[in-house]
Protein backbone atom coordinates (compact mmCIF):
# COMPACT_ATOMS: atom_id res chain seq x y z
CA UNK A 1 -71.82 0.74 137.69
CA UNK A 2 -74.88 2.75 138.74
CA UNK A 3 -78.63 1.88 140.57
CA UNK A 4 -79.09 -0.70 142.82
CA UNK A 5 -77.18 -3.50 143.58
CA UNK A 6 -78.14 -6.82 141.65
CA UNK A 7 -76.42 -10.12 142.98
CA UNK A 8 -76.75 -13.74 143.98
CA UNK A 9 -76.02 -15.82 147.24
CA UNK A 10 -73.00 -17.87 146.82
CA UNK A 11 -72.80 -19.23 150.65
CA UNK A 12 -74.62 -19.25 154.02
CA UNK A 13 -72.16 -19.24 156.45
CA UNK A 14 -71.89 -18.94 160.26
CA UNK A 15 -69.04 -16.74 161.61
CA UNK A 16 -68.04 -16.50 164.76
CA UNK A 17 -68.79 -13.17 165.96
CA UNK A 18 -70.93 -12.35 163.22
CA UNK A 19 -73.81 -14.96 163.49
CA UNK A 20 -75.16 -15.75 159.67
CA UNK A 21 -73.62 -14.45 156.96
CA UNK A 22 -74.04 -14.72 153.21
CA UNK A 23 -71.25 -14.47 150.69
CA UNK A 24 -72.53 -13.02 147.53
CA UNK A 25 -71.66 -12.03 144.56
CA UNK A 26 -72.77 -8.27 142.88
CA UNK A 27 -73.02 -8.90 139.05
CA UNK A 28 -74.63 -5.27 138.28
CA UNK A 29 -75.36 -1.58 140.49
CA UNK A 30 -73.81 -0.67 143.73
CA UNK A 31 -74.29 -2.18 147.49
CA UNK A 32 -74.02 0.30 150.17
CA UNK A 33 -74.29 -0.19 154.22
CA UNK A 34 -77.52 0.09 155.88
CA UNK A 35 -79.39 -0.59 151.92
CA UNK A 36 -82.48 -2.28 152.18
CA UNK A 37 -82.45 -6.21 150.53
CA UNK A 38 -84.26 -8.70 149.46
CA UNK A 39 -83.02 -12.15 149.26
CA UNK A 40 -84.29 -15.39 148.40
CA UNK A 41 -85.23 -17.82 151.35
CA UNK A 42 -86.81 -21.35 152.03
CA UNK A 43 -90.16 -20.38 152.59
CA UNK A 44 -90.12 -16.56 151.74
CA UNK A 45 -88.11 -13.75 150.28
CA UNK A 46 -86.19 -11.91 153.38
CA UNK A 47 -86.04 -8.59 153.81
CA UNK A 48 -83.57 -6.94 156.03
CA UNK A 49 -81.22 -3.82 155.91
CA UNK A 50 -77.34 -4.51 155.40
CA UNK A 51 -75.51 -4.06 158.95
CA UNK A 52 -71.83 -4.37 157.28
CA UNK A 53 -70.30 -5.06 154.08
CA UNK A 54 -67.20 -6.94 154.40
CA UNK A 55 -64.31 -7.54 152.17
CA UNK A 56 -61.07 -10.42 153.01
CA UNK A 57 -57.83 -8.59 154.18
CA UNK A 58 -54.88 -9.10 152.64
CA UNK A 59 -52.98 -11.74 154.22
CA UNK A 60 -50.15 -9.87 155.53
CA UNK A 61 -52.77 -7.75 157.49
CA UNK A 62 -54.05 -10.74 159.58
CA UNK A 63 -52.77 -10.42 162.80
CA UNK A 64 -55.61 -12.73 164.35
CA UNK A 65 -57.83 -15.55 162.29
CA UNK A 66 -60.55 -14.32 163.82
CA UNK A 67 -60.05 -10.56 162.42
CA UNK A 68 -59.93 -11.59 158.59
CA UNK A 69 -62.30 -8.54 157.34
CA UNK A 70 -62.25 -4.95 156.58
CA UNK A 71 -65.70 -3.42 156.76
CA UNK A 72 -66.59 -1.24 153.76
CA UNK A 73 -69.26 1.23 152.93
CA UNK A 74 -69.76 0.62 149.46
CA UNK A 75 -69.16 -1.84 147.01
CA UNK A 76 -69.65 -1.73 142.91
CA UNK A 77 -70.10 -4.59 140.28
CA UNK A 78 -68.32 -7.31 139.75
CA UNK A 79 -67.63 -8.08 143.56
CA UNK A 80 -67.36 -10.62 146.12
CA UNK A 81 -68.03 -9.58 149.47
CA UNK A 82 -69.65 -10.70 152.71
CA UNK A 83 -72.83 -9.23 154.51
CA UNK A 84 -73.80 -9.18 157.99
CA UNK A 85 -77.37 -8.66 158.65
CA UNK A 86 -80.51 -9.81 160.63
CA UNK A 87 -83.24 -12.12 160.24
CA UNK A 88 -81.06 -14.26 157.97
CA UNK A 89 -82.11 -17.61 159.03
CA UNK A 90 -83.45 -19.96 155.76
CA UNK A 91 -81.83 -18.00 153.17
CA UNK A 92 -80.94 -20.24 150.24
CA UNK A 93 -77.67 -20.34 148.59
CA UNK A 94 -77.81 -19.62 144.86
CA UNK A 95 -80.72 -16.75 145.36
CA UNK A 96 -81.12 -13.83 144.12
CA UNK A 97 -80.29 -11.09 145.80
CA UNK A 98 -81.62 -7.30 145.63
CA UNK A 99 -81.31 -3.74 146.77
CA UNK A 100 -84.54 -2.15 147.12
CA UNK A 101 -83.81 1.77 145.33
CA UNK A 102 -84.78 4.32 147.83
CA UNK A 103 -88.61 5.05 148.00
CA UNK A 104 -89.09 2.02 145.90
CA UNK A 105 -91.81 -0.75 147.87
CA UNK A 106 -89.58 -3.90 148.35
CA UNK A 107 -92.89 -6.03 147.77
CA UNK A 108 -92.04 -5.45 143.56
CA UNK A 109 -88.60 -7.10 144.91
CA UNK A 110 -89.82 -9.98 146.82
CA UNK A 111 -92.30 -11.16 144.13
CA UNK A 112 -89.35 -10.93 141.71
CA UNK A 113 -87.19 -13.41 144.12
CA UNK A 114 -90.23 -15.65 144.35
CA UNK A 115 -90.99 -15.51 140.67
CA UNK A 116 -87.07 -16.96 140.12
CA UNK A 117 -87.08 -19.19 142.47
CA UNK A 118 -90.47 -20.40 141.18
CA UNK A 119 -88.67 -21.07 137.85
CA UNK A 120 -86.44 -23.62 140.25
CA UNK A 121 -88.12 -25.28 143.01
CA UNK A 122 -90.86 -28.11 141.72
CA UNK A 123 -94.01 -28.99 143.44
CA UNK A 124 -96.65 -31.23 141.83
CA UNK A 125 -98.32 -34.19 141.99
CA UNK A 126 -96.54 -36.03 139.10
CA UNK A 127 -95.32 -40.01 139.31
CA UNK A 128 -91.78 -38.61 139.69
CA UNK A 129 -88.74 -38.61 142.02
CA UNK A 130 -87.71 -36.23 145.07
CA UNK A 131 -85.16 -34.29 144.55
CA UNK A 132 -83.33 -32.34 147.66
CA UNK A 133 -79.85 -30.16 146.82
CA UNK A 134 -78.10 -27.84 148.89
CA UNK A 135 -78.33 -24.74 146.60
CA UNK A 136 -80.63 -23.57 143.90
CA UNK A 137 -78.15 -23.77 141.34
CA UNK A 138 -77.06 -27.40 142.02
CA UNK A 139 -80.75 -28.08 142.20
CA UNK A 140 -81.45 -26.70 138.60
CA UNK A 141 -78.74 -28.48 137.07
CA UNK A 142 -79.74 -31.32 138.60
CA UNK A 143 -83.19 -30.89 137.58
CA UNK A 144 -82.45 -30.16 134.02
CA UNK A 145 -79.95 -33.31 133.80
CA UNK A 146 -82.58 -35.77 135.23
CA UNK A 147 -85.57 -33.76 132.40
CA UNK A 148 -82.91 -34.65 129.68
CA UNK A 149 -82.97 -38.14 130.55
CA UNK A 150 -86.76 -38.32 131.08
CA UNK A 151 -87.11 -38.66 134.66
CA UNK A 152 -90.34 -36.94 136.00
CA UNK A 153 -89.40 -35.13 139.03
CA UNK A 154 -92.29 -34.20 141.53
CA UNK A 155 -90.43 -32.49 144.51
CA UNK A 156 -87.18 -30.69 144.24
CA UNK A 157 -86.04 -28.51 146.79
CA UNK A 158 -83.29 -26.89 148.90
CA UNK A 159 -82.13 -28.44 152.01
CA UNK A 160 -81.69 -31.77 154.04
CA UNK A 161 -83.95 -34.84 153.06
CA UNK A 162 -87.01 -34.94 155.87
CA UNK A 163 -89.66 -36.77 156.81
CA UNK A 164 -92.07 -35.27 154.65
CA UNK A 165 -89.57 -36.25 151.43
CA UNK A 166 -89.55 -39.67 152.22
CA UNK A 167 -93.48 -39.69 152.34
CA UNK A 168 -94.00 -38.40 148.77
CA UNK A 169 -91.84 -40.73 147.70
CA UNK A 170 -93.57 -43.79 149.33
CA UNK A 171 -96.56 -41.94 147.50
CA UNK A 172 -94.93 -42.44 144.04
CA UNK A 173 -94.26 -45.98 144.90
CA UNK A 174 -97.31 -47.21 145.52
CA UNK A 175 -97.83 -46.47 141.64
CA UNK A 176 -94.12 -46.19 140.09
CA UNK A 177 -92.03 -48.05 142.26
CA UNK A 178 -88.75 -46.89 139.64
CA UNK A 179 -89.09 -43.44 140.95
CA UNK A 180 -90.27 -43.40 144.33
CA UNK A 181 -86.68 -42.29 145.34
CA UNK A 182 -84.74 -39.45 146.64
CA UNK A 183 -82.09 -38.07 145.28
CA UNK A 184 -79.91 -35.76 147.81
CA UNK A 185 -76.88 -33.63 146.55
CA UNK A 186 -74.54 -32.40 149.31
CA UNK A 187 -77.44 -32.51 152.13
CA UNK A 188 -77.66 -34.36 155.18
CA UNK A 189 -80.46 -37.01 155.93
CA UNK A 190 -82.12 -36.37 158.71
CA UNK A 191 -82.54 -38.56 162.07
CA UNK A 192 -86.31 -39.14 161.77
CA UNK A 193 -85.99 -39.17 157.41
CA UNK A 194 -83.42 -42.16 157.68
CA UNK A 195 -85.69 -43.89 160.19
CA UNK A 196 -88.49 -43.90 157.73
CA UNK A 197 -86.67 -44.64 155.06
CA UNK A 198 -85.74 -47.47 155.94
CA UNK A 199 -89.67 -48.26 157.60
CA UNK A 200 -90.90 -47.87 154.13
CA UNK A 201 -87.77 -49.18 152.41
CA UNK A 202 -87.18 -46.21 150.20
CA UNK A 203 -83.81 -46.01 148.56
CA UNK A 204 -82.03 -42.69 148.69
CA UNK A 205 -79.29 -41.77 146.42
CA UNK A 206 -76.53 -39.15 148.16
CA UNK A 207 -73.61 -38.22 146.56
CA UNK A 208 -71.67 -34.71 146.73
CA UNK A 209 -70.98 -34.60 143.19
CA UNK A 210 -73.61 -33.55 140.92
CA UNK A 211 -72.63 -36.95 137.92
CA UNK A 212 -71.94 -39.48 140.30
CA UNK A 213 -75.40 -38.94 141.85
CA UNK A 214 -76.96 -38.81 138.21
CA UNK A 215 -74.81 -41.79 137.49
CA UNK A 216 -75.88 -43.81 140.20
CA UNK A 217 -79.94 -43.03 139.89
CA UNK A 218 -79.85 -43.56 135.94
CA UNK A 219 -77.67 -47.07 136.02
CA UNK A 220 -80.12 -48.44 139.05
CA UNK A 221 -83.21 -47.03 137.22
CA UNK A 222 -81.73 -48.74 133.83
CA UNK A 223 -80.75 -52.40 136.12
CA UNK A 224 -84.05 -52.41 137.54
CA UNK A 225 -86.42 -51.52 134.37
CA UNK A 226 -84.62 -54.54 132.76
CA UNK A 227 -85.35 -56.51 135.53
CA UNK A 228 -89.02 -55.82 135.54
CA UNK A 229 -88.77 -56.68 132.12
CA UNK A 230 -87.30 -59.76 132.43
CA UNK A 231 -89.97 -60.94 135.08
CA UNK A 232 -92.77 -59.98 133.08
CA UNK A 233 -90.98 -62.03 130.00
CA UNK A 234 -90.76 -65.51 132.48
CA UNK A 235 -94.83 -64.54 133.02
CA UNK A 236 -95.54 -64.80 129.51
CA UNK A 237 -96.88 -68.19 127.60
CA UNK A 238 -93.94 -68.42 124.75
CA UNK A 239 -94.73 -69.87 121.26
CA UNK A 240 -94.60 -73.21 120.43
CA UNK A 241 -95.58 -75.65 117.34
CA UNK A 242 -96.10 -79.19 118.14
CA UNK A 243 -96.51 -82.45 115.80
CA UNK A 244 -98.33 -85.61 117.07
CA UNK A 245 -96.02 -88.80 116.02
CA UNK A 246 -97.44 -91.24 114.16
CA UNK A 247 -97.51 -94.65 116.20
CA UNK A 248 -96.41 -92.53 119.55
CA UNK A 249 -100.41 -92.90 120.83
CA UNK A 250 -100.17 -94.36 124.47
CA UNK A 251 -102.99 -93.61 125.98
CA UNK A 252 -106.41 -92.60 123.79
CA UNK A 253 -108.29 -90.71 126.72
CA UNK A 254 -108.69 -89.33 130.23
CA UNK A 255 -105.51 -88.66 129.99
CA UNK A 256 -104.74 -88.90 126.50
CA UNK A 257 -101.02 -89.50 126.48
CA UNK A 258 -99.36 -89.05 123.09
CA UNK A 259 -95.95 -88.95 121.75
CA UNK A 260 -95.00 -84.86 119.88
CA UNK A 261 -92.02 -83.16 118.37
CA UNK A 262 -91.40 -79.41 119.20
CA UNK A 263 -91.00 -78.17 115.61
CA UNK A 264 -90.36 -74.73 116.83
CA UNK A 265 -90.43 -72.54 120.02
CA UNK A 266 -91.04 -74.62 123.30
CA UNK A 267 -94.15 -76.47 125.22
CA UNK A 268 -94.62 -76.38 129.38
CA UNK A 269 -96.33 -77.96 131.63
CA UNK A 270 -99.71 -75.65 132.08
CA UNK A 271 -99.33 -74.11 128.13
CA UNK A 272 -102.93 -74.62 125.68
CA UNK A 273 -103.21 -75.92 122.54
CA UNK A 274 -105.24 -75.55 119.81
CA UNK A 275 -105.06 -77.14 116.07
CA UNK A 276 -103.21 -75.82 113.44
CA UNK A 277 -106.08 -76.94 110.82
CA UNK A 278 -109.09 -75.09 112.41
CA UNK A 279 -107.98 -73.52 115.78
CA UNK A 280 -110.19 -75.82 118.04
CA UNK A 281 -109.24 -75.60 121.44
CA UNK A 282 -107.87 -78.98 122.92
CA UNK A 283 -106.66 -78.25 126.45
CA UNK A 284 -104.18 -78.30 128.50
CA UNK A 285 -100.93 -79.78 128.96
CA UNK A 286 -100.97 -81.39 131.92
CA UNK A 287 -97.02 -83.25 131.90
CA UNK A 288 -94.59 -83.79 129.83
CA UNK A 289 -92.04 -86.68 130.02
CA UNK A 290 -88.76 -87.35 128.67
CA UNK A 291 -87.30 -90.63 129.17
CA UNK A 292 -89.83 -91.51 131.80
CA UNK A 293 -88.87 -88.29 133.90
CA UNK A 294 -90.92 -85.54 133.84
CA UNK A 295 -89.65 -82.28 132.66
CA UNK A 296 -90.73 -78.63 133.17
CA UNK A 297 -90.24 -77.50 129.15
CA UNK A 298 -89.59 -78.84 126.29
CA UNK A 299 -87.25 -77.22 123.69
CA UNK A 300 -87.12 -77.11 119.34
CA UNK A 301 -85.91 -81.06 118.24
CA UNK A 302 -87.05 -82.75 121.31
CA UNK A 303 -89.29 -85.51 121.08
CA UNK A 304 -91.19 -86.29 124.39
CA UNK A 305 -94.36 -87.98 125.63
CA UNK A 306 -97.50 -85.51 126.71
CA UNK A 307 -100.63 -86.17 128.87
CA UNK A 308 -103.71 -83.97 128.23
CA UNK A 309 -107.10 -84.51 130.39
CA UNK A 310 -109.17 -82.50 127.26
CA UNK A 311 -108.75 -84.03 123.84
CA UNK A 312 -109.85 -87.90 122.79
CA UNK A 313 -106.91 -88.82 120.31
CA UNK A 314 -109.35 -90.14 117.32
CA UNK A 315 -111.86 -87.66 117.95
CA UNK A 316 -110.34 -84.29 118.63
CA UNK A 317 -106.87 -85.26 117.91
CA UNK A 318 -105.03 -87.35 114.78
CA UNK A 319 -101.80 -88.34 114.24
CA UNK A 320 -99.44 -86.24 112.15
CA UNK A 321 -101.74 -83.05 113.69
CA UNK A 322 -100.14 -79.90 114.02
CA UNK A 323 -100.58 -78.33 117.12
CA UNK A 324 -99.57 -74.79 118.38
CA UNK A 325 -99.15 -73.34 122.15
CA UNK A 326 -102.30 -71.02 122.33
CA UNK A 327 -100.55 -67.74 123.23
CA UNK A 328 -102.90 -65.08 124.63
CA UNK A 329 -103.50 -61.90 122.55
CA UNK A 330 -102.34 -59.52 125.62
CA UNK A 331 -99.27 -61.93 125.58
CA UNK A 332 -98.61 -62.48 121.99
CA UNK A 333 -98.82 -58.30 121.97
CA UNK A 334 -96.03 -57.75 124.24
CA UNK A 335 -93.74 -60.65 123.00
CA UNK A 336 -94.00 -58.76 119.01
CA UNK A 337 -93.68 -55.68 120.78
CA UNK A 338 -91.47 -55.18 123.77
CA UNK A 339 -89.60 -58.89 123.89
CA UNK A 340 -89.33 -60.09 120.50
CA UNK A 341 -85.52 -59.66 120.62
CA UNK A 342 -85.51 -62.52 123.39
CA UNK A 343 -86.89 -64.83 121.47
CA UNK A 344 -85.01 -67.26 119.40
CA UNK A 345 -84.90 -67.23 115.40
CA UNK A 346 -87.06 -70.03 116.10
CA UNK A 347 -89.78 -69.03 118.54
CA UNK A 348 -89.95 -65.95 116.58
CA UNK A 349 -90.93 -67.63 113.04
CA UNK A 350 -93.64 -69.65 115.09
CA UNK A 351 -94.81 -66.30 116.62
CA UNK A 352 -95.22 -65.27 113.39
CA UNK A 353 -96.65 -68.33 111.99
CA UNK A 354 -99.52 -68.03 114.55
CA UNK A 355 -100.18 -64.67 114.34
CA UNK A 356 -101.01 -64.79 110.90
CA UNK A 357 -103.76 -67.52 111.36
CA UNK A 358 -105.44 -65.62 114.19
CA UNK A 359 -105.49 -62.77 112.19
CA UNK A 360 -107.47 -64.97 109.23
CA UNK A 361 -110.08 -65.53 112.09
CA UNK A 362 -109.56 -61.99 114.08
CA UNK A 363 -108.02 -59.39 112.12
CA UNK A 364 -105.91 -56.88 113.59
CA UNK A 365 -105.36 -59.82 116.53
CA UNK A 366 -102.38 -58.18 118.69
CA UNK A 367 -101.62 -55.72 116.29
C-alpha cells in the first residue's frame, strides 16, 4: 500500500523500558521510523516523530520477557505494531492516528484528528447524563446506545470520572434529577470524585461491559420514572360520585352530617364537592365515618356518614342529591392522560361522567 500511513490507537500502554507506548493498528499507507504523526489526545492532537516501530517476536525467539520485540523500519497496511515515541502522555485510545507526508504542514493533520474526535466527545449544556469511557470507541457506542433509547447525554468523554463530572451532574439534578448521573465504562473513580459523590449523593453507574452498564442505567431510569409517577398519582384528587340517603340526615348544619353512598370512584377526607344538578360548590369534606370510626377513604358500595362545615342540608343540599368529588382541571388532565390506566372501570366512567358536564359549562375543560 502506498502514501502515508493511516491508523488508529488500539492501546496506551506503559512498558518497561520503553515508557508510553501505543499499540495501533495501520488500516491504509506505510509507517516508517523517524515519520512525523499526529495522534489524537485528551486535550489536543500530539505531534511527535516515531522513535521505533516494533513488532512481537515469535515465541521461540524469547529468551527474556522483557525482550519480546523486534524493531522494524517499515511497516505496510493491514498491521499491528507498537510505537515508541515522545510526548505521548494523554493520548486516547481509539484515535486516529496519522503520518504527516513529507513537506506536508501537520496542522491540516491535527485539525483532521480534532474534527473526528469532535464527531465523538459531547459538550453542551443539555438536561442530560455524564458519560466517561476509557476509549473513544467504547464511548461512541455507548453514546449511540443511550441516543437510541432517548437519553440526552451532556458530557461524554475519555478517562476516569473527576470532580468536575460529578458537578455537571449535580447541575442536571437540580432540574432532571433522572439523569443527573454518571455513567463510567472501564474507568476508575477518582479519590476526590467518589468523595463528592457521595456529598451530593449522585449515583454513578460502573460496569466494564458496555450492556450491563446500559442495562443497569435504563432499568433504574425505567424503576424510578414509575415511581415518580406513582407519587404524583397518590397527589392527585381521584373521582368520585356521591348520593345523599334519604332519611340518613343527622345533623342539618355547622357541621352538616349526612348519610351518602359512593356510586362510583372514591371520597377522602379533604376532597370538594359540588352538585351534579348545577355544579354549585358545597365544600369540603371534613370526616367520614364508618361504623362510628373514622376512615381515611371511602370506596364504590360503601355507605358511610359525612360531616361538611359548608353546605345547610335543606338549603344547599337535598336528599337523593347527587354529588361528585370536584377534581381540578390540572388534575382531571393528567388522570385522562398519563394515569387513566390506574384507575378502576369504575373511577374511570365517573371521570368521564364529570368531564362531560364541565365541558357543558367550559368547553375544551382538560382536553
Amino acid at each position: 500500500t502506498k502514501g502515508s500511513a493511516k491508523g488508529s490507537v488500539l492501546e496506551v500502554k506503559e512498558e518497561p523500558g520503553l515508557g508510553l507506548t501505543l499499540n495501533i493498528i495501520i488500516y491504509d499507507g506505510a509507517l516508517q521510523k523517524d515519520d512525523l504523526i499526529v495522534v489524537g489526545g485528551k486535550e489536543k492532537p500530539i505531534i511527535t516523530h516515531i522513535r521505533a516501530i516494533l513488532v512481537p517476536k515469535p515465541l521461540d525467539e524469547i529468551r527474556d520477557p522483557r525482550d519480546r520485540f523486534s524493531s522494524v523500519d517499515c511497516v505496510f497496511a493491514a498491521a499491528g505494531v507498537k510505537i515508541v515515541a515522545s510526548g505521548l502522555e494523554g493520548a486516547l485510545a481509539g484515535a486516529p492516528l496519522y503520518a504527516v507526508p513529507p513537506g506536508e504542514e501537520p496542522k491540516r493533520y491535527a485539525k483532521l484528528v480534532t474534527e473526528e474526535i469532535k464527531k465523538i466527545r459531547i459538550s453542551t449544556d443539555v438536561e442530560g447524563i455524564v458519560l466517561k469511557a476509557d476509549t473513544l470507541g467504547s464511548l461512541e457506542a455507548i453514546a449511540e446506545i443511550l441516543k437510541q433509547n432517548n437519553v440526552q447525554v451532556r458530557i461524554a468523554d475519555v478517562g476516569d470520572v473527576s470532580k468536575r463530572d460529578v458537578v455537571e451532574a449535580s447541575v442536571v439534578k437540580e432540574h432532571e434529577p433522572l439523569y443527573g448521573v454518571i455513567l463510567a465504562f472501564n474507568v476508575k473513580i477518582l479519590p476526590d470524585a467518589a468523595e463528592e459523590a457521595e456529598i451530593r449523593n449522585i449515583q454513578v453507574f460502573k460496569e466494564q461491559i458496555i450492556y450491563h452498564l446500559i442495562d443497569n442505567y435504563l432499568k433504574w431510569l425505567k424503576s424510578q420514572r414509575e415511581a415518580k409517577l406513582e407519587q404524583e398519582f397518590e397527589k392527585l384528587t381521584k373521582p368520585g360520585k356521591i348520593l345523599i340517603m334519604e332519611g340518613y340526615v343527622f345533623r342539618r348544619a355547622k357541621p352538616a352530617i349526612f348519610g351518602v353512598e359512593i356510586l362510583g370512584g372514591q371520597l377522602k377526607p379533604k376532597y370538594s364537592l359540588i352538585r351534579a344538578e348545577d355544579g354549585a360548590d358545597i365544600g369540603e369534606v371534613q370526616q367520614i365515618q364508618d361504623k362510628g370510626k373514622a376512615i381515611s377513604d371511602a370506596k364504590q358500595g360503601m355507605q358511610v356518614a359525612v360531616s361538611m362545615d359548608k353546605p345547610i342540608v335543606g338549603r344547599h343540599v337535598f336528599e337523593k342529591d347527587i354529588l361528585y368529588v370536584k377534581v381540578p382541571e390540572p388534575d382531571a388532565k393528567a388522570l385522562l392522560t398519563t394515569h387513566l390506566e390506574k384507575l378502576t372501570e369504575g373511577e374511570q366512567e365517573v371521570l368521564k361522567e364529570y368531564s362531560e358536564a364541565m365541558r357543558k359549562r367550559t368547553p375544551f375543560w382538560a382536553c
